[in-house]
N, C-alpha and C. Protein backbone atom coordinates (compact mmCIF):
# COMPACT_ATOMS: atom_id res chain seq x y z
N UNK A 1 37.93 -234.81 31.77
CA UNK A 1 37.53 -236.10 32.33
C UNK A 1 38.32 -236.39 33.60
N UNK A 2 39.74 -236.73 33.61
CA UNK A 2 40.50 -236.45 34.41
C UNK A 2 41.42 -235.35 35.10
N UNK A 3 40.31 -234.52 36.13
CA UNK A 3 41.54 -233.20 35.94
C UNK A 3 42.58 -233.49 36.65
N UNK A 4 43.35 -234.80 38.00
CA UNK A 4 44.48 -234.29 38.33
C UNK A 4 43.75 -235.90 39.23
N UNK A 5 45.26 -236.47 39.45
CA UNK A 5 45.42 -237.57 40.22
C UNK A 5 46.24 -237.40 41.43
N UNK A 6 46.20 -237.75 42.61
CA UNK A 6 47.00 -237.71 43.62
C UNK A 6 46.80 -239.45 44.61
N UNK A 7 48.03 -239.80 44.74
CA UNK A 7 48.45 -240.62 45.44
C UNK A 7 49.48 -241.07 45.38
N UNK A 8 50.44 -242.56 45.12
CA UNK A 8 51.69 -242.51 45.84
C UNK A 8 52.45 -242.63 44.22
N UNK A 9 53.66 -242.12 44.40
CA UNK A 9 54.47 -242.01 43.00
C UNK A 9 55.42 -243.52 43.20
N UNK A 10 54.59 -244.12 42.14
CA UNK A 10 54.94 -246.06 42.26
C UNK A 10 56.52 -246.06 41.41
N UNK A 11 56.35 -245.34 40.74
CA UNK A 11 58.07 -245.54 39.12
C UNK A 11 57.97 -244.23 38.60
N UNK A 12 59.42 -243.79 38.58
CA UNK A 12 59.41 -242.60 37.08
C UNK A 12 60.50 -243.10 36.05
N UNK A 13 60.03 -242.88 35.25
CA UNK A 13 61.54 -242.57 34.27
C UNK A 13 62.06 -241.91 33.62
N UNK A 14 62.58 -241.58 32.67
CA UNK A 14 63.17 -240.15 32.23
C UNK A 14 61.76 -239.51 31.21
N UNK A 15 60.58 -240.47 30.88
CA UNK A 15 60.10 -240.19 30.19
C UNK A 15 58.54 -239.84 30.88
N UNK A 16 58.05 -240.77 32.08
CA UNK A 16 56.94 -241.19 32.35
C UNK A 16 56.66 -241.52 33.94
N UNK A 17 55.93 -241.22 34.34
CA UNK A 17 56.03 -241.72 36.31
C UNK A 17 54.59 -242.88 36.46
N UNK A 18 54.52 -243.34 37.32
CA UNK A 18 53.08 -244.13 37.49
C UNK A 18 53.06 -243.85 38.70
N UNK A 19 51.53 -243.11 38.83
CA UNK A 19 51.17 -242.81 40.30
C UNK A 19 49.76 -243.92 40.68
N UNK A 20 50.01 -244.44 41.83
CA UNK A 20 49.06 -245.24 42.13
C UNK A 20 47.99 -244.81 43.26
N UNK A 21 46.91 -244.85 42.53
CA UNK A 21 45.31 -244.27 42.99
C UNK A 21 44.75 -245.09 43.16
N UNK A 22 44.46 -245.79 44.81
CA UNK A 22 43.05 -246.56 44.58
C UNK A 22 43.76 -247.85 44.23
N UNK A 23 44.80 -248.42 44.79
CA UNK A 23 45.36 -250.12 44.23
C UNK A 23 45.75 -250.25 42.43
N UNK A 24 45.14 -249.02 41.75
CA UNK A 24 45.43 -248.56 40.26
C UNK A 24 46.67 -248.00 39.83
N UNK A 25 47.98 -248.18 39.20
CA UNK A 25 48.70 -247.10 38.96
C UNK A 25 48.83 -247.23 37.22
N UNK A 26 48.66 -245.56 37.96
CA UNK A 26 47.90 -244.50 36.11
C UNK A 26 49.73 -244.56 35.42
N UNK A 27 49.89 -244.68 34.01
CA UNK A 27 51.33 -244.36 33.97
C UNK A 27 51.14 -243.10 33.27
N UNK A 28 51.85 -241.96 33.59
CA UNK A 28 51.53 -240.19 32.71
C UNK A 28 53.02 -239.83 32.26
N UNK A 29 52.72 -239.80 31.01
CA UNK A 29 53.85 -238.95 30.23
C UNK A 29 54.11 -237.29 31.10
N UNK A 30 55.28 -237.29 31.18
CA UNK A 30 55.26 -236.06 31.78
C UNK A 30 56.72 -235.24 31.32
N UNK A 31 56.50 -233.75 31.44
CA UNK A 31 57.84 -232.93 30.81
C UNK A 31 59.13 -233.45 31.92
N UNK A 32 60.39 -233.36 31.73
CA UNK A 32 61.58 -233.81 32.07
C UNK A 32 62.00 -232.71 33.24
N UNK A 33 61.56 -231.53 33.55
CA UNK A 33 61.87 -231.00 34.97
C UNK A 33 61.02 -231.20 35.78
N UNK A 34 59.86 -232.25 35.33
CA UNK A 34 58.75 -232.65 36.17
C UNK A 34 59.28 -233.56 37.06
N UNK A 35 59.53 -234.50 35.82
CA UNK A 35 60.30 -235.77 36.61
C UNK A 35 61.30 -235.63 37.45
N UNK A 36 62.19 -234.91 37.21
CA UNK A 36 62.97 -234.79 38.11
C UNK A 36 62.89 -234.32 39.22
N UNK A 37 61.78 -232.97 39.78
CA UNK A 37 61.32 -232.95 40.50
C UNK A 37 59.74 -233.26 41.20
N UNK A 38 59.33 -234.38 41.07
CA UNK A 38 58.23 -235.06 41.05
C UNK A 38 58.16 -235.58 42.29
N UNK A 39 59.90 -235.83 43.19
CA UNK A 39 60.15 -236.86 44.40
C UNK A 39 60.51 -238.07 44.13
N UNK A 40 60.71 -239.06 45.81
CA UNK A 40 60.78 -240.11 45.36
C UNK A 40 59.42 -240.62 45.46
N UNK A 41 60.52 -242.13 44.51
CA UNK A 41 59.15 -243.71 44.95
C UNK A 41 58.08 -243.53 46.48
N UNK A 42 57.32 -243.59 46.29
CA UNK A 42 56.88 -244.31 47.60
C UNK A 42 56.10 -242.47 48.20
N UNK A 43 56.22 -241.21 47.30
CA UNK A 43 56.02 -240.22 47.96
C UNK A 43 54.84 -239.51 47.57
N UNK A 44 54.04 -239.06 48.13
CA UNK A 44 52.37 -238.90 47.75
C UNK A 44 52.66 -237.56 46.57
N UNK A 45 51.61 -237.54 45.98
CA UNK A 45 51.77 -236.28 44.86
C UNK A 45 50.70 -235.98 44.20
N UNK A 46 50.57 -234.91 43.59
CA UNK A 46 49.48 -234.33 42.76
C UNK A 46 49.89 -234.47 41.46
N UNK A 47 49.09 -234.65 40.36
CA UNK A 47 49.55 -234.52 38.81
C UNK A 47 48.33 -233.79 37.92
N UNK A 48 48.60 -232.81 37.38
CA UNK A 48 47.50 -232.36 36.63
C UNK A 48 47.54 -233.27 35.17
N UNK A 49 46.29 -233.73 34.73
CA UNK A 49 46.66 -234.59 34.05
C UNK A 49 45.53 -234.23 32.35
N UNK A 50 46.21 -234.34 31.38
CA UNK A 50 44.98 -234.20 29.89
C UNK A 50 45.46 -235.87 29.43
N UNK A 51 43.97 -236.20 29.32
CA UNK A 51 43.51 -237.38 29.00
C UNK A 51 43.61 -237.77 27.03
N UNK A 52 44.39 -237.88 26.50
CA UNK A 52 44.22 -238.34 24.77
C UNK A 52 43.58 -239.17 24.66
N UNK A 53 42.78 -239.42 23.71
CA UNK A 53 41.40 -240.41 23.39
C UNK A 53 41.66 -240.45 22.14
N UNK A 54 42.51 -242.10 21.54
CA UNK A 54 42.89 -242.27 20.16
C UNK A 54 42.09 -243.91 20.31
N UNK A 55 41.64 -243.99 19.38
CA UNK A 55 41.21 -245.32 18.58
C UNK A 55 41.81 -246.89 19.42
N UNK A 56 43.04 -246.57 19.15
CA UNK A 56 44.05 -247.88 19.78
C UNK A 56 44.48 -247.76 20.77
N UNK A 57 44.38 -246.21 21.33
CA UNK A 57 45.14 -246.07 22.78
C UNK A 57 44.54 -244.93 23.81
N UNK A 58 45.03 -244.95 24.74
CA UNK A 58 44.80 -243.87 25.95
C UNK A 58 46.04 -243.33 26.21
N UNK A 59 46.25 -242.12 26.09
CA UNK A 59 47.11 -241.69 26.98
C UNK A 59 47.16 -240.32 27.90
N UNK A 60 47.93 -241.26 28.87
CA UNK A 60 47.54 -239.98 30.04
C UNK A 60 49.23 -238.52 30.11
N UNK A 61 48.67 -237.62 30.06
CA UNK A 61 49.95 -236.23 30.12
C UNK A 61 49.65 -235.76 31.42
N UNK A 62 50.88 -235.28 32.15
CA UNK A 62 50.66 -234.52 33.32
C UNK A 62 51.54 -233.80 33.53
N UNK A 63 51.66 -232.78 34.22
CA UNK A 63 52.51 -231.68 35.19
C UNK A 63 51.98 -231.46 36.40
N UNK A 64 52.97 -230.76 37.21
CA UNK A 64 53.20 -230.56 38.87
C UNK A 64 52.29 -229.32 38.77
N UNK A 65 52.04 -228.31 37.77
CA UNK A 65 51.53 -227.11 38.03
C UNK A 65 50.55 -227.01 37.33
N UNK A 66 49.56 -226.46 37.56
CA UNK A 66 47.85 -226.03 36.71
C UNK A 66 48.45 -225.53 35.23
N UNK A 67 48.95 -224.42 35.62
CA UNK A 67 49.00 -223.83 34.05
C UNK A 67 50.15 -224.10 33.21
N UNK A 68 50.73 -225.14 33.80
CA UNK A 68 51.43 -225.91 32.66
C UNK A 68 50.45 -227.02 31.53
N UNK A 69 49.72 -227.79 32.31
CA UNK A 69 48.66 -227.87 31.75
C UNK A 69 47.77 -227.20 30.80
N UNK A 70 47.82 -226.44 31.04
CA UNK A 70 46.95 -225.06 30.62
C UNK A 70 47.67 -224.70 29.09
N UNK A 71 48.87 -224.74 29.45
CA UNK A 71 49.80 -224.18 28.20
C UNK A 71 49.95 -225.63 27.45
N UNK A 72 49.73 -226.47 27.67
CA UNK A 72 50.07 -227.96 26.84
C UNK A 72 48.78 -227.95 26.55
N UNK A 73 48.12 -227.79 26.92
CA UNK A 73 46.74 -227.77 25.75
C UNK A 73 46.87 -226.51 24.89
N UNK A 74 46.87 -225.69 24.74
CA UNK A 74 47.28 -224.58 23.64
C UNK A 74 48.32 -225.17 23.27
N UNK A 75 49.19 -225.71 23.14
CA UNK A 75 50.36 -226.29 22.47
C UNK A 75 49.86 -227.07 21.49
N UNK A 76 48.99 -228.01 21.66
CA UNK A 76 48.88 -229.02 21.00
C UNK A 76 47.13 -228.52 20.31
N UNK A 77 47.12 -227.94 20.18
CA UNK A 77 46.02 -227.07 19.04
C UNK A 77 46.63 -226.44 17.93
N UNK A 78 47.88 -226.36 18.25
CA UNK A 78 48.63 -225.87 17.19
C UNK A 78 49.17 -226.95 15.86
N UNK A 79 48.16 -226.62 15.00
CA UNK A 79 49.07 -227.36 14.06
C UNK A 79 50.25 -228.17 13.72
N UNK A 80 50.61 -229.54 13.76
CA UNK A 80 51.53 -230.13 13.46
C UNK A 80 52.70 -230.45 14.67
N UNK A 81 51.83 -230.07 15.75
CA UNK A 81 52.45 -230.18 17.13
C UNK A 81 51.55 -231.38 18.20
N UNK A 82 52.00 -232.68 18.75
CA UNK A 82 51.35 -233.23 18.98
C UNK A 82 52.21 -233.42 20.50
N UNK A 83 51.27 -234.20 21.35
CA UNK A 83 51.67 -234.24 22.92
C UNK A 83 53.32 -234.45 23.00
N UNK A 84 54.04 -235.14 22.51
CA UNK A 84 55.14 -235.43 22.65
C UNK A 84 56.04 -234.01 22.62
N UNK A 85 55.62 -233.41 21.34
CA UNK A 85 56.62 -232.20 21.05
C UNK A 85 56.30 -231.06 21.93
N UNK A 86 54.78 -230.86 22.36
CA UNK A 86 54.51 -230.36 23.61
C UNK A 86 55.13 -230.67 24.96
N UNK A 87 55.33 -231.74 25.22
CA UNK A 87 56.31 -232.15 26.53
C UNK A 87 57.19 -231.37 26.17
N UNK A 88 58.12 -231.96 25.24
CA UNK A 88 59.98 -231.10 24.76
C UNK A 88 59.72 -230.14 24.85
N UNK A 89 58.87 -228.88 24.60
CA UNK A 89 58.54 -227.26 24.73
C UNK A 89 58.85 -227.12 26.04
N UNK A 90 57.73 -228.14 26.70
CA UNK A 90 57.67 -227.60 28.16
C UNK A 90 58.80 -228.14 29.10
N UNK A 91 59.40 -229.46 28.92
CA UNK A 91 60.95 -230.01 29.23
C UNK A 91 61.87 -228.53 29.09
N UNK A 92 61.98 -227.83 27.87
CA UNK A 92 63.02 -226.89 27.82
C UNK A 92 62.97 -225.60 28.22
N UNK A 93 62.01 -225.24 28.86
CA UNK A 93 61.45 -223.78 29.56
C UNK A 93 60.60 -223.92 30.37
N UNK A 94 60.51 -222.47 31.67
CA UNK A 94 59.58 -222.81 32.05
C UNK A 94 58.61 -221.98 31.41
N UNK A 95 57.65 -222.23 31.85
CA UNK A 95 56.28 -221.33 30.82
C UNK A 95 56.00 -220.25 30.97
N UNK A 96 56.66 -219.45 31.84
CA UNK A 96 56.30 -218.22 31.76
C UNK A 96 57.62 -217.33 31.29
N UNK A 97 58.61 -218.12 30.87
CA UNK A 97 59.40 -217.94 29.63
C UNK A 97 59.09 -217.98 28.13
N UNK A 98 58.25 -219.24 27.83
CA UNK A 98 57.46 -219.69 26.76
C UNK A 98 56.73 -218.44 26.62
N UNK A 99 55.70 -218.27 27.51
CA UNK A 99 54.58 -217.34 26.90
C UNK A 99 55.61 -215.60 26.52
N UNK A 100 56.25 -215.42 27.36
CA UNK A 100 57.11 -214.04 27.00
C UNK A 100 57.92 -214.36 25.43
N UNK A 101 58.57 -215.60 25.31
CA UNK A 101 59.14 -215.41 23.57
C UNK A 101 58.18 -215.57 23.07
N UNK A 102 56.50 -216.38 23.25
CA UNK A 102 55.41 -216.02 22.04
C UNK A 102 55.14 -215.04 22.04
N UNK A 103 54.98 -213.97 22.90
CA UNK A 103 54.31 -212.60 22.98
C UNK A 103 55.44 -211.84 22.21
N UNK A 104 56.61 -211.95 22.31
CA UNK A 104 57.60 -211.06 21.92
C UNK A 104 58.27 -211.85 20.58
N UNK A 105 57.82 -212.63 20.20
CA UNK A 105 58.00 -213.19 18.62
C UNK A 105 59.35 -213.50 18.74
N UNK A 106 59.81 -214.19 19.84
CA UNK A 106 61.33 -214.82 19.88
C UNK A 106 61.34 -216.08 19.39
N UNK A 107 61.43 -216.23 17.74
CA UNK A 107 61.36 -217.20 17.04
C UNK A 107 63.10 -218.08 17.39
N UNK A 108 64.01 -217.28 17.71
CA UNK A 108 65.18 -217.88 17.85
C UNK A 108 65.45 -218.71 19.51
N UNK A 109 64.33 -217.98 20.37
CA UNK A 109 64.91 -219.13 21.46
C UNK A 109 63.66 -220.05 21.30
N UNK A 110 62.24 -220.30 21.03
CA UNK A 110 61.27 -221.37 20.68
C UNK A 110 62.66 -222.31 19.74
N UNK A 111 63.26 -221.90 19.30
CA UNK A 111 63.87 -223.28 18.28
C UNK A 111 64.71 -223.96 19.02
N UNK A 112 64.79 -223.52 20.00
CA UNK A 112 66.30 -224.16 20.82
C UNK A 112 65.30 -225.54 21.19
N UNK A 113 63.87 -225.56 21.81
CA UNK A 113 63.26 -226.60 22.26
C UNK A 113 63.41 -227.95 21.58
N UNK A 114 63.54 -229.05 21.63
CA UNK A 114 64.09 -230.12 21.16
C UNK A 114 63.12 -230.65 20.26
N UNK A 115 63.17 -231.14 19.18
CA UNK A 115 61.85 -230.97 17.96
C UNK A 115 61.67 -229.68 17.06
N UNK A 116 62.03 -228.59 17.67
CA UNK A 116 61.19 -227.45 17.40
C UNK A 116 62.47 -226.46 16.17
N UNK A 117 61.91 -226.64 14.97
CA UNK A 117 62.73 -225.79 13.91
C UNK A 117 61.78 -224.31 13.92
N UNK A 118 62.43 -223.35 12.65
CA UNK A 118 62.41 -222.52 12.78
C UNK A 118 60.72 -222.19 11.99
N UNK A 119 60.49 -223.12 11.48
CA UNK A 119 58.84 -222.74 10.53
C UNK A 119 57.69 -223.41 11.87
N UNK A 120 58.32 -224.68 12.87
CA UNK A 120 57.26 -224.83 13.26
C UNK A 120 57.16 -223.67 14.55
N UNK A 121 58.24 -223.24 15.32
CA UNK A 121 58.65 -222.07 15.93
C UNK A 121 57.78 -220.53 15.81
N UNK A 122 57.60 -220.69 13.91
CA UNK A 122 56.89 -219.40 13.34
C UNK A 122 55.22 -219.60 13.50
N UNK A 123 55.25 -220.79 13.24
CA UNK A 123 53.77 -221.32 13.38
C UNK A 123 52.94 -220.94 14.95
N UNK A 124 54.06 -221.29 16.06
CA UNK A 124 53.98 -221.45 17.51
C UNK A 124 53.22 -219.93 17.45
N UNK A 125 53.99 -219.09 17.52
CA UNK A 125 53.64 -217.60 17.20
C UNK A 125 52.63 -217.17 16.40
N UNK A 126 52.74 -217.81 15.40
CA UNK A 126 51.56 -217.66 14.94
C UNK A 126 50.16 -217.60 14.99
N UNK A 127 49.96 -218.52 15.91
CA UNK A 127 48.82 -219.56 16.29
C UNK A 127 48.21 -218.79 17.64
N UNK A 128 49.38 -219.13 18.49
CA UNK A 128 48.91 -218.41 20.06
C UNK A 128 49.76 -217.20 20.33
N UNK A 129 50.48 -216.39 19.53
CA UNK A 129 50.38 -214.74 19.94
C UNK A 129 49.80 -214.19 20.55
N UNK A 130 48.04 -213.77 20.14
CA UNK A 130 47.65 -212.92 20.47
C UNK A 130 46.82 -213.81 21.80
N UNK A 131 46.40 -215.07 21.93
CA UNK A 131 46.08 -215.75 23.21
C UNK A 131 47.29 -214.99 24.55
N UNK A 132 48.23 -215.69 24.33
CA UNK A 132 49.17 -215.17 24.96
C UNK A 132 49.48 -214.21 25.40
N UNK A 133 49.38 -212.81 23.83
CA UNK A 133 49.92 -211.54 24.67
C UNK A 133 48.95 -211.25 25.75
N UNK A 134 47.59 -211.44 25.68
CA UNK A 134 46.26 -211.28 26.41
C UNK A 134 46.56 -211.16 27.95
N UNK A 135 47.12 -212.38 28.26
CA UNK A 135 47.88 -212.99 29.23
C UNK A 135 49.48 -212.49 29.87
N UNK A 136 50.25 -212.10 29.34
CA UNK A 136 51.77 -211.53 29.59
C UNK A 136 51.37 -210.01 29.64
N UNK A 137 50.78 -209.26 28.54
CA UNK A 137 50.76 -207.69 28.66
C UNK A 137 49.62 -207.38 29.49
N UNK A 138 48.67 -208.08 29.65
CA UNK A 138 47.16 -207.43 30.44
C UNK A 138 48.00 -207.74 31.84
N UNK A 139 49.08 -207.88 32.68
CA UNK A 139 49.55 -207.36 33.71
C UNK A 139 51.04 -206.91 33.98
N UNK A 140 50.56 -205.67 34.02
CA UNK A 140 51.93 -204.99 34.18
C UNK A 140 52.72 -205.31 34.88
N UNK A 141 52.49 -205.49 36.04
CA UNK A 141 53.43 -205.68 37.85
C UNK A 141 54.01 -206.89 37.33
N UNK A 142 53.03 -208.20 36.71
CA UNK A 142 53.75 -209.51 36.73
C UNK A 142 54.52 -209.52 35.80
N UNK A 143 53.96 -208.88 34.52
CA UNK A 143 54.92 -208.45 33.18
C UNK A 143 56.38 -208.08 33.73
N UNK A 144 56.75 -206.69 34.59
CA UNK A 144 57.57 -206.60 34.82
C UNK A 144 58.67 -207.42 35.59
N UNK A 145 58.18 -207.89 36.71
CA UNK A 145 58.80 -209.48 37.50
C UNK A 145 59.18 -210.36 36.45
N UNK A 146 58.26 -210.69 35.61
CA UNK A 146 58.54 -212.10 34.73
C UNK A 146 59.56 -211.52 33.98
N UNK A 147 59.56 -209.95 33.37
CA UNK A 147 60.97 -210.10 32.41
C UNK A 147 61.95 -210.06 33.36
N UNK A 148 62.81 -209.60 34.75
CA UNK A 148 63.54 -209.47 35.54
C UNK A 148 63.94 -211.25 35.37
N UNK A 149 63.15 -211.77 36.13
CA UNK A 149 63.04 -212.99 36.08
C UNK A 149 63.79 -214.06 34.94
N UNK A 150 62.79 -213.62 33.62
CA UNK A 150 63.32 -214.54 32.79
C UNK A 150 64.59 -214.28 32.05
N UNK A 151 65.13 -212.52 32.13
CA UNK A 151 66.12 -212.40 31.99
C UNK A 151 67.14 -213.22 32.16
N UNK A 152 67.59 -212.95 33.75
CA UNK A 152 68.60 -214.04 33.97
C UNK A 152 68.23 -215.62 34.17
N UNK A 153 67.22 -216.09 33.92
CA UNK A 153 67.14 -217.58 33.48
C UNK A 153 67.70 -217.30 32.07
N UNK A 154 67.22 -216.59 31.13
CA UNK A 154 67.86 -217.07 29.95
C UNK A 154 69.35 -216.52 29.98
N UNK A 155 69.93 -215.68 30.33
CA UNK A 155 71.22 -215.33 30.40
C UNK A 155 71.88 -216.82 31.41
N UNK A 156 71.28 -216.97 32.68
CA UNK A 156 72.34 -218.35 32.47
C UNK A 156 72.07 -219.74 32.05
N UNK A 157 71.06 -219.91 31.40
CA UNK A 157 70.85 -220.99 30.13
C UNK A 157 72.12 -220.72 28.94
N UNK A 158 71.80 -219.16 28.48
CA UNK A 158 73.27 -219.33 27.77
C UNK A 158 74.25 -219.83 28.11
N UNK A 159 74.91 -219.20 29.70
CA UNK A 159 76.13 -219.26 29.60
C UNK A 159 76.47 -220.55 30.06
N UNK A 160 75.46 -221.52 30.65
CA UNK A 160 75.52 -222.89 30.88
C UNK A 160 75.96 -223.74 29.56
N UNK A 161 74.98 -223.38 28.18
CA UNK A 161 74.83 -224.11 26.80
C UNK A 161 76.42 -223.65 26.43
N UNK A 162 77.10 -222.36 26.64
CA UNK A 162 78.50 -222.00 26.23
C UNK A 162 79.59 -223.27 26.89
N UNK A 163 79.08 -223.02 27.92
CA UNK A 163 80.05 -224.43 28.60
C UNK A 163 79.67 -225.89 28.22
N UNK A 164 79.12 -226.07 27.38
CA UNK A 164 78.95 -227.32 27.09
C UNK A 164 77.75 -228.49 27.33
N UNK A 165 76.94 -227.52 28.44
CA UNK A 165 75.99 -228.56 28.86
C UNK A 165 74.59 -228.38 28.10
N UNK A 166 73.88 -229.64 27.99
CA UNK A 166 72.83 -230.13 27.32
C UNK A 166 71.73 -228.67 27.66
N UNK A 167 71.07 -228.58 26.50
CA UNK A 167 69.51 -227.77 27.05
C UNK A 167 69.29 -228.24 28.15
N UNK A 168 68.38 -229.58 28.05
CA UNK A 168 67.29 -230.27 29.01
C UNK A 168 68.09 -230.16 30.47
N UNK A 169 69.38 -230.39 30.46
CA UNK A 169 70.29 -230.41 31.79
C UNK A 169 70.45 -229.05 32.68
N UNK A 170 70.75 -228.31 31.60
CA UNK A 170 71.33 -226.42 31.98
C UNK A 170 69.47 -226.26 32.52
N UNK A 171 68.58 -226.78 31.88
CA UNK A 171 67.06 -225.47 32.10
C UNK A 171 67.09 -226.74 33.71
N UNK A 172 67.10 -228.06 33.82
CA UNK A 172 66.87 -228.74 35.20
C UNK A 172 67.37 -227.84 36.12
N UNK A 173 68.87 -227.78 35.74
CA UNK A 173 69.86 -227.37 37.33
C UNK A 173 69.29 -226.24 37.67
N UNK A 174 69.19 -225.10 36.91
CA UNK A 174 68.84 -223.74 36.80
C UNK A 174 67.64 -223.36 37.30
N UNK A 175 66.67 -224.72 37.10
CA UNK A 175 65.13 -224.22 38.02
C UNK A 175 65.80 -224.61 39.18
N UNK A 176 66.13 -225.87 39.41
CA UNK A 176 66.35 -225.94 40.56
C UNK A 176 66.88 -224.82 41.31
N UNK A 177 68.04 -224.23 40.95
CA UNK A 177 68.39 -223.17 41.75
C UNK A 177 67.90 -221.95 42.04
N UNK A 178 67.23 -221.66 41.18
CA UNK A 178 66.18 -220.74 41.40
C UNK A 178 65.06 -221.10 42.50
N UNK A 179 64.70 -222.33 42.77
CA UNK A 179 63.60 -222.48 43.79
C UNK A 179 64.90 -222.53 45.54
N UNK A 180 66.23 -222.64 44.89
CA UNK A 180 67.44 -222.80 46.17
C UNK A 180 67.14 -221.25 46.08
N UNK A 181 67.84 -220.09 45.19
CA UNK A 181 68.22 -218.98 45.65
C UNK A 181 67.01 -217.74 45.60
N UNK A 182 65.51 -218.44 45.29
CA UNK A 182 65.10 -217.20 44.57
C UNK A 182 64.42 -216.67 43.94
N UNK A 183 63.62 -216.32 43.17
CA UNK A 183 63.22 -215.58 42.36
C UNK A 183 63.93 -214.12 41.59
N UNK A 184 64.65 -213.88 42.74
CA UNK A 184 65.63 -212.63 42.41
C UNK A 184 66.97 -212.67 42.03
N UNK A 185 67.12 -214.14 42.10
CA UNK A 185 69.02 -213.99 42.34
C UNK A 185 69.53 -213.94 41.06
N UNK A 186 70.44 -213.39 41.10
CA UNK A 186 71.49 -212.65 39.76
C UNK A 186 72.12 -213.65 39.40
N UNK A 187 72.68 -213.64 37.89
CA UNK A 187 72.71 -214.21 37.20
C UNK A 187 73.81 -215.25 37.61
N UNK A 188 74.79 -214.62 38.02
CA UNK A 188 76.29 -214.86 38.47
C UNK A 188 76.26 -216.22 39.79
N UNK A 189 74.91 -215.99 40.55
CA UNK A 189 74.61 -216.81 41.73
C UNK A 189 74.36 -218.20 41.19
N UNK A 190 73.19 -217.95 40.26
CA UNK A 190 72.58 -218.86 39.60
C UNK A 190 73.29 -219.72 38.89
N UNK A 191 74.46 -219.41 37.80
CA UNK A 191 75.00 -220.40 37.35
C UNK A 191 76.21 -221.22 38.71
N UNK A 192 76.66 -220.21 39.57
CA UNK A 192 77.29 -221.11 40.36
C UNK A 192 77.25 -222.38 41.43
N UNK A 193 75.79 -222.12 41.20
CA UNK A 193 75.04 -223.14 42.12
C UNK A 193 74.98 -224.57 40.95
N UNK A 194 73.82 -223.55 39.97
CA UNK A 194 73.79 -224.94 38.71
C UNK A 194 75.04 -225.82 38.93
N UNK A 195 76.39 -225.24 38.47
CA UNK A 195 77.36 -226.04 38.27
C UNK A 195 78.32 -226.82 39.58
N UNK A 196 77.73 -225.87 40.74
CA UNK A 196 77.73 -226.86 41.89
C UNK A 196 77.54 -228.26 42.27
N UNK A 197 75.65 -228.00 41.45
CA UNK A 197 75.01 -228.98 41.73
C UNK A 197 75.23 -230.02 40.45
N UNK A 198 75.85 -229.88 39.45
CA UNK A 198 76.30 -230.75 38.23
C UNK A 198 77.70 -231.10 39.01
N UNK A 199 78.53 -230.80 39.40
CA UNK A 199 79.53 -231.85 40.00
C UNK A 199 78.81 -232.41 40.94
N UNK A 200 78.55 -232.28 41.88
CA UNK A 200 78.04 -233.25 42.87
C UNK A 200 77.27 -234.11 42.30
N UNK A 201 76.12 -233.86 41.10
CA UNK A 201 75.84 -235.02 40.24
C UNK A 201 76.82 -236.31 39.84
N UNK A 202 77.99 -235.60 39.70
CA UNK A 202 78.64 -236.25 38.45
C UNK A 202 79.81 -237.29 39.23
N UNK A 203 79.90 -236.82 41.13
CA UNK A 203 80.58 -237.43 41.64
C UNK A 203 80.91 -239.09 41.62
């Protein structure tokens, strides 16, 4: 119904932004590295958006990218998983991390996602495996990039979570720096920037 809204980003908050279309502003639940990089107030934007159609309510979901979208609707087909716990999935990875632990049955990092234990984790896998592998193994070239890739995102997610800092915080800084250093940069780069950019936060 609604595939994607663009105009000026009116409010966000840690949970939700309202973009205003047309003298209208839509308010959209959205994942937490969205928000943060979404921009400011007052700054034009795109939102891909899935529309919920409940009895008592409307609600609107969005992300910055198509196939995040894409993957939050397969999320929430899954049994006992509803938009909210779909955000937290997609808040704590990016998705082409997600789809590599469903394809590769990494029931232990799906649990790290906030909500997410180890049966509904099994379920995740369960459900969209073979959707997924379809998608990760039917290309080799990207297959290979994405594990390089998600390697050291998850190697310095660890060594961020060793030092103390939050999931939702360590996966923010860490994209971020990855769109600063990269697609390629080693592991060692990556956390030094993250924790760069967490003091200068914290100043």
């Amino acid at each position: 119904m609604l595939a994607y809204l663009k105009g000026k980003l009116a409010q966000k908050t840690s949970d939700w932004a309202i973009v205003e279309v047309g003298g209208v502003g839509y308010r959209i639940f959205m994942p937490s590295g969205n928000l943060s990089t979404i921009g400011n107030i007052g700054a034009s934007v795109q939102v891909f958006t899935h529309l919920q159609v409940r009895e008592d309510m409307l609600n609107l979901y969005g992300f910055l990218h198509e196939e995040e979208l894409r993957f939050f609707e397969m999320l929430v087909q899954v049994s006992g998983i509803g938009p909210k716990g779909a955000l937290g999935i997609l808040g704590a990875f990016p998705v082409s991390l997600l789809q590599r632990a469903i394809a590769e049955e990494n029931i232990a990092m799906l649990s790290k996602a906030p909500g997410i234990g180890k049966k509904t984790a099994q379920r995740i896998v369960l459900e969209l495996r073979e959707k997924i592998s379809k998608i990760v193994f039917n290309l080799p070239y990207l297959e290979e990039r994405a594990g390089a890739i998600n390697t050291n995102f998850q190697d310095a997610l660890e060594a961020m979570e060793s030092l103390g800092y939050s999931l939702p915080e360590a996966n923010r800084v860490i994209n971020e720096s990855l769109k600063k250093l990269g697609e390629d940069a080693p592991v060692e780069e990556l956390i030094k920037l993250s924790l760069k950019q967490l003091t200068l936060t914290n100043i």
